[in-house]
C-alpha atoms as a PDB file:
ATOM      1  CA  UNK A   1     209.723 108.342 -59.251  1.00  0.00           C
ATOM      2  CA  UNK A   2     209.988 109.795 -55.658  1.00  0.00           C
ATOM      3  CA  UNK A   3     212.009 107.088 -53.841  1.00  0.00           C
ATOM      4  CA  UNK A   4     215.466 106.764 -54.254  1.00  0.00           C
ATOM      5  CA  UNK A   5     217.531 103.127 -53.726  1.00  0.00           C
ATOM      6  CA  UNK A   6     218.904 103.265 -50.586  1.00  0.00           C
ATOM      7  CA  UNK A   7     215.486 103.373 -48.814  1.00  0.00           C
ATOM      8  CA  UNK A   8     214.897  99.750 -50.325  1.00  0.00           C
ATOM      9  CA  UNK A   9     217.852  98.433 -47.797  1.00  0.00           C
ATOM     10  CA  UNK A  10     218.950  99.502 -44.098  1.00  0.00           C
ATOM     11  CA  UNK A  11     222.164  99.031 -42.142  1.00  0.00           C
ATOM     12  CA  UNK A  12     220.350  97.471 -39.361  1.00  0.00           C
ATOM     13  CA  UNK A  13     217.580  94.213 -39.161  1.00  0.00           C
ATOM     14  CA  UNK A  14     217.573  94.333 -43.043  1.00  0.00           C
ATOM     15  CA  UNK A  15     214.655  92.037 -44.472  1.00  0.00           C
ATOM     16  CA  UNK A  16     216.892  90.686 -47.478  1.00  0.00           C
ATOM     17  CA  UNK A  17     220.253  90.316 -45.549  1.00  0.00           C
ATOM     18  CA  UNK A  18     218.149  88.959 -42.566  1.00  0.00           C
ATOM     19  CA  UNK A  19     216.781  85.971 -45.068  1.00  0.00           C
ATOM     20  CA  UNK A  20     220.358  85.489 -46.677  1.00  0.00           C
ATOM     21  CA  UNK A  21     219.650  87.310 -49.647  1.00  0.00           C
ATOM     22  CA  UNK A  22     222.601  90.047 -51.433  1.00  0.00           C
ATOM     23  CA  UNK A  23     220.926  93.149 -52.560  1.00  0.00           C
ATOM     24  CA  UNK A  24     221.972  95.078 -55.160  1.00  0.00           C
ATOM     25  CA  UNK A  25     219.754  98.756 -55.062  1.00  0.00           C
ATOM     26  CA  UNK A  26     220.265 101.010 -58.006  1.00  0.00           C
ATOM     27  CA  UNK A  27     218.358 103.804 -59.559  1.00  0.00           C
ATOM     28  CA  UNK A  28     217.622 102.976 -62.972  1.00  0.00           C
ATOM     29  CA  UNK A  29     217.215 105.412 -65.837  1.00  0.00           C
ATOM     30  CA  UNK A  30     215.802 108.351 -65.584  1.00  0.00           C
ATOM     31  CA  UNK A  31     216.335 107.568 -60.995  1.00  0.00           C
ATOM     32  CA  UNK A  32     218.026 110.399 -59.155  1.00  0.00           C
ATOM     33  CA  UNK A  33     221.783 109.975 -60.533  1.00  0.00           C
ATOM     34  CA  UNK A  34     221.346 108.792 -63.321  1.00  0.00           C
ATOM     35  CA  UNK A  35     219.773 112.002 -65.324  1.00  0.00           C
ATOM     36  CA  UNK A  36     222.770 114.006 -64.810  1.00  0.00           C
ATOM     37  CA  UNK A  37     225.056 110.857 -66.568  1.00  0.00           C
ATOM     38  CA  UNK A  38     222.674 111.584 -69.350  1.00  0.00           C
ATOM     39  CA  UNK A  39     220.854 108.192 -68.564  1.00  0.00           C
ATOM     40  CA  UNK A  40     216.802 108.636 -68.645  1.00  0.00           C
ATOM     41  CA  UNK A  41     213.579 107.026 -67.962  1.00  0.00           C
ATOM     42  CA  UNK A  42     212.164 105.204 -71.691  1.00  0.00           C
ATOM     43  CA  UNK A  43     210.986 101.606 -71.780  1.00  0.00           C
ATOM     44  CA  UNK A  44     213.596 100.343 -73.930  1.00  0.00           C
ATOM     45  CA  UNK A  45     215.968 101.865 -71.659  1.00  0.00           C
ATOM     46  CA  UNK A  46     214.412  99.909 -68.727  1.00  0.00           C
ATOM     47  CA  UNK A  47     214.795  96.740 -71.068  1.00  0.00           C
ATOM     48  CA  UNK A  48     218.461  97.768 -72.318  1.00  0.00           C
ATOM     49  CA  UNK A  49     219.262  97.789 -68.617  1.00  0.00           C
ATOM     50  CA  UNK A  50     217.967  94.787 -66.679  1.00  0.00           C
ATOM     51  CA  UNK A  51     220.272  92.307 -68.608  1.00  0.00           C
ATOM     52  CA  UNK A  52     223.446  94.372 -68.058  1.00  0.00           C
ATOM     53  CA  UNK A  53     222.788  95.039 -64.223  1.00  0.00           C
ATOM     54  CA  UNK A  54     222.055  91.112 -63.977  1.00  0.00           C
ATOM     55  CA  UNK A  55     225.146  90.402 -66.074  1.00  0.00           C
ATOM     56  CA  UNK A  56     227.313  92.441 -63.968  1.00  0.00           C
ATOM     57  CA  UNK A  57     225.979  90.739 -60.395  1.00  0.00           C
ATOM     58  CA  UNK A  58     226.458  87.390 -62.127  1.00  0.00           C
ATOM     59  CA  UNK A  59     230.649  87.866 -62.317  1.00  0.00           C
ATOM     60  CA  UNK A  60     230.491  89.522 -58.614  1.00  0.00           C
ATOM     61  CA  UNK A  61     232.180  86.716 -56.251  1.00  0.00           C
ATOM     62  CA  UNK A  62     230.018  87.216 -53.398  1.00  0.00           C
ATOM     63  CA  UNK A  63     226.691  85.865 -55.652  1.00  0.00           C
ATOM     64  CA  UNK A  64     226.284  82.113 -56.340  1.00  0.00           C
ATOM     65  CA  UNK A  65     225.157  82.402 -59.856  1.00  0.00           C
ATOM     66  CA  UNK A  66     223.381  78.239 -59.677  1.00  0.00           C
ATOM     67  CA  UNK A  67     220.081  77.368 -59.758  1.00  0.00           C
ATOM     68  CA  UNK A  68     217.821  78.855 -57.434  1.00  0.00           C
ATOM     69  CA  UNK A  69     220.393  80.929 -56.461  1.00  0.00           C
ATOM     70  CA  UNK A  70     220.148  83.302 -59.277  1.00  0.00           C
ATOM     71  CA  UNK A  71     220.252  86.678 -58.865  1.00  0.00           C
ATOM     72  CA  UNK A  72     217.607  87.907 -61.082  1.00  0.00           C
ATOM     73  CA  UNK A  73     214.434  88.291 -58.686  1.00  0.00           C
ATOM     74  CA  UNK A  74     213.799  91.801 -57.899  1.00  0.00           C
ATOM     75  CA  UNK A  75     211.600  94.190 -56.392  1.00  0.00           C
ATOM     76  CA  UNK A  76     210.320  97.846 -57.504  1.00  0.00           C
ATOM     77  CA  UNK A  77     208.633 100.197 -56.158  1.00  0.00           C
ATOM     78  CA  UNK A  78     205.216 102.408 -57.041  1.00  0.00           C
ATOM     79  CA  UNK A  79     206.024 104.153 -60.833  1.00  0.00           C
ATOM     80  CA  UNK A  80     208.844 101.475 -61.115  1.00  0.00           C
ATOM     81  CA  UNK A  81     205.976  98.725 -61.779  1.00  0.00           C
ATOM     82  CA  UNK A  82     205.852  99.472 -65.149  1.00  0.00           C
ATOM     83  CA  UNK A  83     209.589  99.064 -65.491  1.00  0.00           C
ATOM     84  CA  UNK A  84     209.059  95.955 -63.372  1.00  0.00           C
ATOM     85  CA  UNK A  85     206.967  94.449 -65.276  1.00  0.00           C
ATOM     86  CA  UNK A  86     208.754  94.718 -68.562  1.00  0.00           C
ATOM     87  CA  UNK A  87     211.776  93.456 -66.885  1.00  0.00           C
ATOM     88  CA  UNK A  88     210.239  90.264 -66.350  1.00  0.00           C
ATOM     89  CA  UNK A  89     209.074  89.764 -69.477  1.00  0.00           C
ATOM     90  CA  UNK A  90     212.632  90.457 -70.795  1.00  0.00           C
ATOM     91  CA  UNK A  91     214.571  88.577 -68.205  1.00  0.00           C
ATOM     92  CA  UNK A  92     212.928  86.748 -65.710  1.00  0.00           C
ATOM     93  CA  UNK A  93     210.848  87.227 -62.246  1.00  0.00           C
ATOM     94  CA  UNK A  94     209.800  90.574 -60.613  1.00  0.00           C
ATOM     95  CA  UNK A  95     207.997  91.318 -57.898  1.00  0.00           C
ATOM     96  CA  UNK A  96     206.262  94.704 -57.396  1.00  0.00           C
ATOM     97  CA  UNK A  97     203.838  97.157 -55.880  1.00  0.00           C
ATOM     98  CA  UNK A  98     201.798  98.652 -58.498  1.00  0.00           C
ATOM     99  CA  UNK A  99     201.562 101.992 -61.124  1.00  0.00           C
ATOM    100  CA  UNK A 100     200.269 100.341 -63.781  1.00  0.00           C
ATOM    101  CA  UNK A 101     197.674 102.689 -65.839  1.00  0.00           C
ATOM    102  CA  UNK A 102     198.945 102.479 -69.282  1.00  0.00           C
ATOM    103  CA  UNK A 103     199.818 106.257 -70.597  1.00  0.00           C
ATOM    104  CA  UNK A 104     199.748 107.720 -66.613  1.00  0.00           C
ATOM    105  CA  UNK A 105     196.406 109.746 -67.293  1.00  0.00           C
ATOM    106  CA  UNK A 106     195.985 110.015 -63.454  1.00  0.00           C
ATOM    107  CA  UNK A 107     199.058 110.698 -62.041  1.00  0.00           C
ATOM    108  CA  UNK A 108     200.052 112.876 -64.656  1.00  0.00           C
ATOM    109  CA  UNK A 109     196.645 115.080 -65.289  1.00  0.00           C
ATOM    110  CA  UNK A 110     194.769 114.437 -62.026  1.00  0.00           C
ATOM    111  CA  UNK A 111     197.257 114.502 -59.359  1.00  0.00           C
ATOM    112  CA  UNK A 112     199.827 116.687 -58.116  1.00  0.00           C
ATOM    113  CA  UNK A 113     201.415 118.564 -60.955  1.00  0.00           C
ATOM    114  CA  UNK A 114     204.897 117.853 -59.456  1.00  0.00           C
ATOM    115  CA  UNK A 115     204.665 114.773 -60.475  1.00  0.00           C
ATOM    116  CA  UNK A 116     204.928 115.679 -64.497  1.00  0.00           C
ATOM    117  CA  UNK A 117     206.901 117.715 -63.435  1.00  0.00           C
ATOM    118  CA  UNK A 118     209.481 115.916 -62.342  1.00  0.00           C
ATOM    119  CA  UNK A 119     208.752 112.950 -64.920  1.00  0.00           C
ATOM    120  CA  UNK A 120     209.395 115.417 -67.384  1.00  0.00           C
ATOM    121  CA  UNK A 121     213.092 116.545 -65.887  1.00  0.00           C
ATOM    122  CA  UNK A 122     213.455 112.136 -65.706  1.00  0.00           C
ATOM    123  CA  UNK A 123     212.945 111.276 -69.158  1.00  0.00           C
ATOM    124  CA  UNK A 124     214.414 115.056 -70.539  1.00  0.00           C
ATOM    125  CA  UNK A 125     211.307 116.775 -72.029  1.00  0.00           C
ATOM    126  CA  UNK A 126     210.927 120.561 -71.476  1.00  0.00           C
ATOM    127  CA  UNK A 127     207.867 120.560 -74.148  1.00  0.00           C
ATOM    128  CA  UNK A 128     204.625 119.570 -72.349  1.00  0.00           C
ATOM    129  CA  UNK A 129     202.888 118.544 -75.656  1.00  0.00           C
ATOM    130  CA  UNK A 130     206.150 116.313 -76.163  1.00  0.00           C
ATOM    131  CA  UNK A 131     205.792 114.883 -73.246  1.00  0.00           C
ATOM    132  CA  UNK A 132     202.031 113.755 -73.495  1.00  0.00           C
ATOM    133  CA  UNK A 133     203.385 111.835 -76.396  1.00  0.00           C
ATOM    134  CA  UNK A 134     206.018 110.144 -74.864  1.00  0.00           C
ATOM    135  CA  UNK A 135     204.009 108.913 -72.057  1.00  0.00           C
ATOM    136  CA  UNK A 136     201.712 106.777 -74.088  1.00  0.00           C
ATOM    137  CA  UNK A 137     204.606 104.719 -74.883  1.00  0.00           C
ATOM    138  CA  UNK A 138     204.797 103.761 -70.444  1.00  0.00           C
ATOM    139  CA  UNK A 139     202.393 100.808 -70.565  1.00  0.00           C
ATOM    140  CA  UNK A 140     202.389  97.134 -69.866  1.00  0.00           C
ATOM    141  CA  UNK A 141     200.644  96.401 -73.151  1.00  0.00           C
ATOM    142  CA  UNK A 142     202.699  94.080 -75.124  1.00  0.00           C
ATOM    143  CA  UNK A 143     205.171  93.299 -72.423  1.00  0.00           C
ATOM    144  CA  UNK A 144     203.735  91.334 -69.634  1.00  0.00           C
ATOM    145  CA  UNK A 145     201.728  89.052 -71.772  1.00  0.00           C
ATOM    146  CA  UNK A 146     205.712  87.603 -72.595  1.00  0.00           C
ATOM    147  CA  UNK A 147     205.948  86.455 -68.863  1.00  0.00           C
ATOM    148  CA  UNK A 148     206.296  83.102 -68.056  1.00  0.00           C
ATOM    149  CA  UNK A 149     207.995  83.266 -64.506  1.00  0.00           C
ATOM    150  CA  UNK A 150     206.262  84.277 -61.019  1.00  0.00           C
ATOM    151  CA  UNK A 151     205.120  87.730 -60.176  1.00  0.00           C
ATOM    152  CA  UNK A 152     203.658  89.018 -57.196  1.00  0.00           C
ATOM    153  CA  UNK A 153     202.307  92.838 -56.881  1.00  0.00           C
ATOM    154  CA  UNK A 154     200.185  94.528 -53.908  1.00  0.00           C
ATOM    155  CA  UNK A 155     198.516  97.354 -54.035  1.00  0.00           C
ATOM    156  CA  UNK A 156     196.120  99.233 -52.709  1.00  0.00           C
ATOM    157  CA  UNK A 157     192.446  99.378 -52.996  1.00  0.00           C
ATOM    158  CA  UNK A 158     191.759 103.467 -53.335  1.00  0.00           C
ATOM    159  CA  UNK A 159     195.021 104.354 -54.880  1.00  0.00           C
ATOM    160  CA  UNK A 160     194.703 107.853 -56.029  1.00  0.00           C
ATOM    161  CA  UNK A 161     197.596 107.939 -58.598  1.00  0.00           C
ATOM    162  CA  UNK A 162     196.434 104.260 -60.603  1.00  0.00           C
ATOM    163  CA  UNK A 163     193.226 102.897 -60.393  1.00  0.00           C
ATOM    164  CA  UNK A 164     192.845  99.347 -59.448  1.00  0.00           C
ATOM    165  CA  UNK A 165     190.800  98.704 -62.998  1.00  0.00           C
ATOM    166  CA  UNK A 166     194.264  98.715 -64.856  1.00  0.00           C
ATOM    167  CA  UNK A 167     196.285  96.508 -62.427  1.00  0.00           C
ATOM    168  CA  UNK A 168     193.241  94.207 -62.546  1.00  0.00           C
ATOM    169  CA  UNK A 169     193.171  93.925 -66.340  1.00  0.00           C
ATOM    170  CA  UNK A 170     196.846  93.189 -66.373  1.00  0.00           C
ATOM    171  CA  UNK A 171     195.997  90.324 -63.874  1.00  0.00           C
ATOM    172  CA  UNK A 172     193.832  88.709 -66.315  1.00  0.00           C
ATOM    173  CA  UNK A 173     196.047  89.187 -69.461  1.00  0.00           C
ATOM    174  CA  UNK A 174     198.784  87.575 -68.038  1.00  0.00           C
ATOM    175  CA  UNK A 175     198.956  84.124 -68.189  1.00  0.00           C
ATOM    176  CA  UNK A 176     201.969  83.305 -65.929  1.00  0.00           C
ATOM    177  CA  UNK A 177     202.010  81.941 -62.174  1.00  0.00           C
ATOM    178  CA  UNK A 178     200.946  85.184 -60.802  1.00  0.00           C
ATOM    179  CA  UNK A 179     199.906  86.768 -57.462  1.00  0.00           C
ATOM    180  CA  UNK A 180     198.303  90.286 -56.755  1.00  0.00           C
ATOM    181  CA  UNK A 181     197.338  91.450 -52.804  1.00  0.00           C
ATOM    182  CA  UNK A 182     194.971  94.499 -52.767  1.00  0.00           C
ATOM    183  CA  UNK A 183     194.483  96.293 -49.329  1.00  0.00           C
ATOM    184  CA  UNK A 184     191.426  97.811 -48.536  1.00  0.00           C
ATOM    185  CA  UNK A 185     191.073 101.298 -47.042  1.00  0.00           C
ATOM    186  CA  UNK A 186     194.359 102.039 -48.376  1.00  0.00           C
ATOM    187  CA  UNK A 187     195.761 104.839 -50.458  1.00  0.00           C
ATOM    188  CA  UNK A 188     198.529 104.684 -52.653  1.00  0.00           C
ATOM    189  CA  UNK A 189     201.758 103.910 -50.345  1.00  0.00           C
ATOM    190  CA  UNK A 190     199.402 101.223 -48.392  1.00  0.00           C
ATOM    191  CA  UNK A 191     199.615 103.546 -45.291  1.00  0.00           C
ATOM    192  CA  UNK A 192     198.655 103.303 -42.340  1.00  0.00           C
ATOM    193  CA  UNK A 193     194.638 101.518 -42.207  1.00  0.00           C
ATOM    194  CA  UNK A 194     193.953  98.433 -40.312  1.00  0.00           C
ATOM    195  CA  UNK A 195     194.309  95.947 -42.730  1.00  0.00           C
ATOM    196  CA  UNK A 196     198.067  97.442 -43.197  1.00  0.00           C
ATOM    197  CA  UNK A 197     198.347  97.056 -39.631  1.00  0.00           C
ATOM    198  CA  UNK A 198     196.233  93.724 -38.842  1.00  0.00           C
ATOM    199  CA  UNK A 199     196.743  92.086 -41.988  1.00  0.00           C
ATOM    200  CA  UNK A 200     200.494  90.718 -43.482  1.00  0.00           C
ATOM    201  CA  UNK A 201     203.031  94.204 -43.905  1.00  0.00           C
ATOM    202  CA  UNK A 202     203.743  94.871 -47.322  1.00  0.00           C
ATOM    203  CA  UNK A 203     207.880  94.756 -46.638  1.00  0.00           C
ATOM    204  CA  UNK A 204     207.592  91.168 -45.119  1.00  0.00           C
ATOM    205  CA  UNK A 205     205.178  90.380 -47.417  1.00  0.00           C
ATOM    206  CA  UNK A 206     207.327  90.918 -50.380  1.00  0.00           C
ATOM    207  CA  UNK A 207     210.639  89.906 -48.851  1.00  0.00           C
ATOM    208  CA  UNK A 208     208.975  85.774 -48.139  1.00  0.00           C
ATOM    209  CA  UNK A 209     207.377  85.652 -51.450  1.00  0.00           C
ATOM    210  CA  UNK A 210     211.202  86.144 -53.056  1.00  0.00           C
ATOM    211  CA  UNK A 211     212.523  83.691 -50.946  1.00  0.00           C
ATOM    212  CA  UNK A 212     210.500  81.150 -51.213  1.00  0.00           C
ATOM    213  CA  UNK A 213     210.887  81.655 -55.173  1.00  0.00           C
ATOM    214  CA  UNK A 214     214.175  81.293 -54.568  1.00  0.00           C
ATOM    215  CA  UNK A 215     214.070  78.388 -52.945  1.00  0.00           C
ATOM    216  CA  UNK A 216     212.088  76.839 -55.415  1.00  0.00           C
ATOM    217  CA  UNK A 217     208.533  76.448 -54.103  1.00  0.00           C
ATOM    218  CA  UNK A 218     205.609  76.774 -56.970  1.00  0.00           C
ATOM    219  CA  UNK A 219     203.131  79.898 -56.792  1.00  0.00           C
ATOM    220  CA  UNK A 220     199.258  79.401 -56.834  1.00  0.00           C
ATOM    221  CA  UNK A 221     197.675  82.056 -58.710  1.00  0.00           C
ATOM    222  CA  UNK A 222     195.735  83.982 -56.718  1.00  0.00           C
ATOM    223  CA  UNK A 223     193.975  87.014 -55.201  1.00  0.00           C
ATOM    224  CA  UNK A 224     194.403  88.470 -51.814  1.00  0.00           C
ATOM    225  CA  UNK A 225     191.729  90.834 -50.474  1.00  0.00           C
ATOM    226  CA  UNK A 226     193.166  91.888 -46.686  1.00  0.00           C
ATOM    227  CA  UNK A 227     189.704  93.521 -45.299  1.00  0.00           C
ATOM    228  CA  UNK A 228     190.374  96.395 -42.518  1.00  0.00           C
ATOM    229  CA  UNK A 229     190.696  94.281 -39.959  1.00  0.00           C
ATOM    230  CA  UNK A 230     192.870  91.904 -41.342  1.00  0.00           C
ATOM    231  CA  UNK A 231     191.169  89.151 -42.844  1.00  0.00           C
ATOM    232  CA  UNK A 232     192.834  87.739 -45.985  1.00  0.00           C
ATOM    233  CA  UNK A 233     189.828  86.835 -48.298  1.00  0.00           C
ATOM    234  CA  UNK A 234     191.360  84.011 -51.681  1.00  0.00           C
ATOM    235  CA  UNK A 235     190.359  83.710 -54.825  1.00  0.00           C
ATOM    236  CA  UNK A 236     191.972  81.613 -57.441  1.00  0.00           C
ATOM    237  CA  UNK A 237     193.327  83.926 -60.458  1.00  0.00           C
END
C-alpha cells in the first residue's frame, strides 16, 4: 500500500540478480501509477492481472520460459499478501510477508487513519460507508484453499496492522506445501529486534526460498519461531 516497486530491486549487490534470477517489479492495481491509468486495487483485478504480467515475461527473450525456469514465482510485500495469495491460487507459487486479516478491521479502524485513507484514493471510493463495503470483499477466504504449489510468508509476531490469529488460520486451511516464519519481538515491517538481527534476514530469507523452488527442491511444511536471540524453534505444519 505504502511501498512502491522499485524498492523491491537495487542497482547494486541485488539479491535476485546476485542468485541469477530476472526481476520484473511492477505496481499492480490500485499501486502508485496505476490509479491515474484508471487501473485500481479489487481482487478480481489482482486475478485479471497475474496471468497477463506472466504472459507478457513469458515472450520476453531474456527469460527461459522451461521447466524450473519459469517465471511465475513472485514476491509481495505487507497489504500485497492478500493479492499474493490469490495469485497463487490463480496461477502458481507466491511467496510473501503477511496482511492477511480478512475485511482489514485493524488497519483500517485501529490504525493510522492514513491508511483508509489512501486505500480509499487506491481502489476509487470517496464514500466511507462505500468503502467499508468494499473491503469485506479483501480476504483470503475462498482463494488460498485452491493452492497446490509452495508458499512461504514471514511475519511478525506483534504486528500492529494484522494480527497473527488470521495468518495462522490461513496456515491451517491451506493444504499445500507451505511455510510461515514468525519473528518475535517484532512489529509489523520485522524491524529492527534481535531475532531480526541474530536470526535469518527477512530479504535473504525470501530470496533462497525462491531459488531453491526454482531449482526444484521439495518444501517441508513447517513453522519457524526465530526467538530474540536468534534461535529458530520447528514445528511441522
Amino acid at each position: 500500500m505504502d511501498s512502491f516497486k522499485e524498492t523491491s530491486v537495487a542497482l547494486a549487490n541485488d539479491r535476485w540478480m546476485a542468485r541469477g534470477v530476472a526481476v520484473l517489479a511492477i505496481d499492480g492495481p490500485g499501486n502508485y501509477e496505476s490509479p491515474l491509468l484508471g487501473v485500481y486495487v479489487s481482487m478480481q483485478n489482482w486475478i485479471d492481472a497475474g496471468p497477463v504480467v506472466v504472459d507478457w515475461l513469458l515472450q520476453r527473450p531474456e527469460i527461459d520460459p522451461r521447466g524450473s525456469a519459469s517465471p511465475e514465482p513472485a514476491s509481495a510485500p505487507s497489504f500485497g499478501t492478500i493479492v499474493a495469495g490469490e495469485r497463487a491460487a490463480h496461477r502458481r507459487d507466491a511467496v510473501a510477508s503477511t496482511c492477511l486479516e480478512p475485511g482489514c478491521h485493524t488497519i483500517f479502524e485501529e490504525a493510522s487513519p492514513t491508511f483508509k485513507k489512501r486505500f480509499m484514493w487506491m481502489s476509487d471510493f470517496t464514500d466511507e460507508d462505500k468503502f467499508d463495503a468494499f473491503v469485506k470483499t479483501l480476504t483470503w477466504e475462498g482463494h488460498v484453499e485452491k493452492i497446490r504449489s509452495p508458499i512461504w510468508w514471514w511475519r511478525a509476531r506483534a504486528d500492529e496492522l494484522s494480527p497473527l490469529e488470521h495468518t495462522e488460520r490461513m496456515i491451517r486451511t491451506m493444504t499445500g506445501p507451505r511455510q510461515l516464519v514468525v519473528y518475535a519481538d517484532s512489529r509489523h515491517s520485522v524491524g529492527n529486534v534481535a531475532g531480526r538481527q541474530c536470526g535469518p534476514f527477512p530479504p535473504v530469507l525470501v530470496a533462497d526460498w525462491l531459488v531453491a523452488r526454482l531449482n526444484g527442491k521439495p518444501l517441508t511444511s513447517e513453522r519457524w519461531f526465530v526467538e530474540p536471540t536468534g534461535r529458530i524453534v520447528k514445528a511441522a505444519l
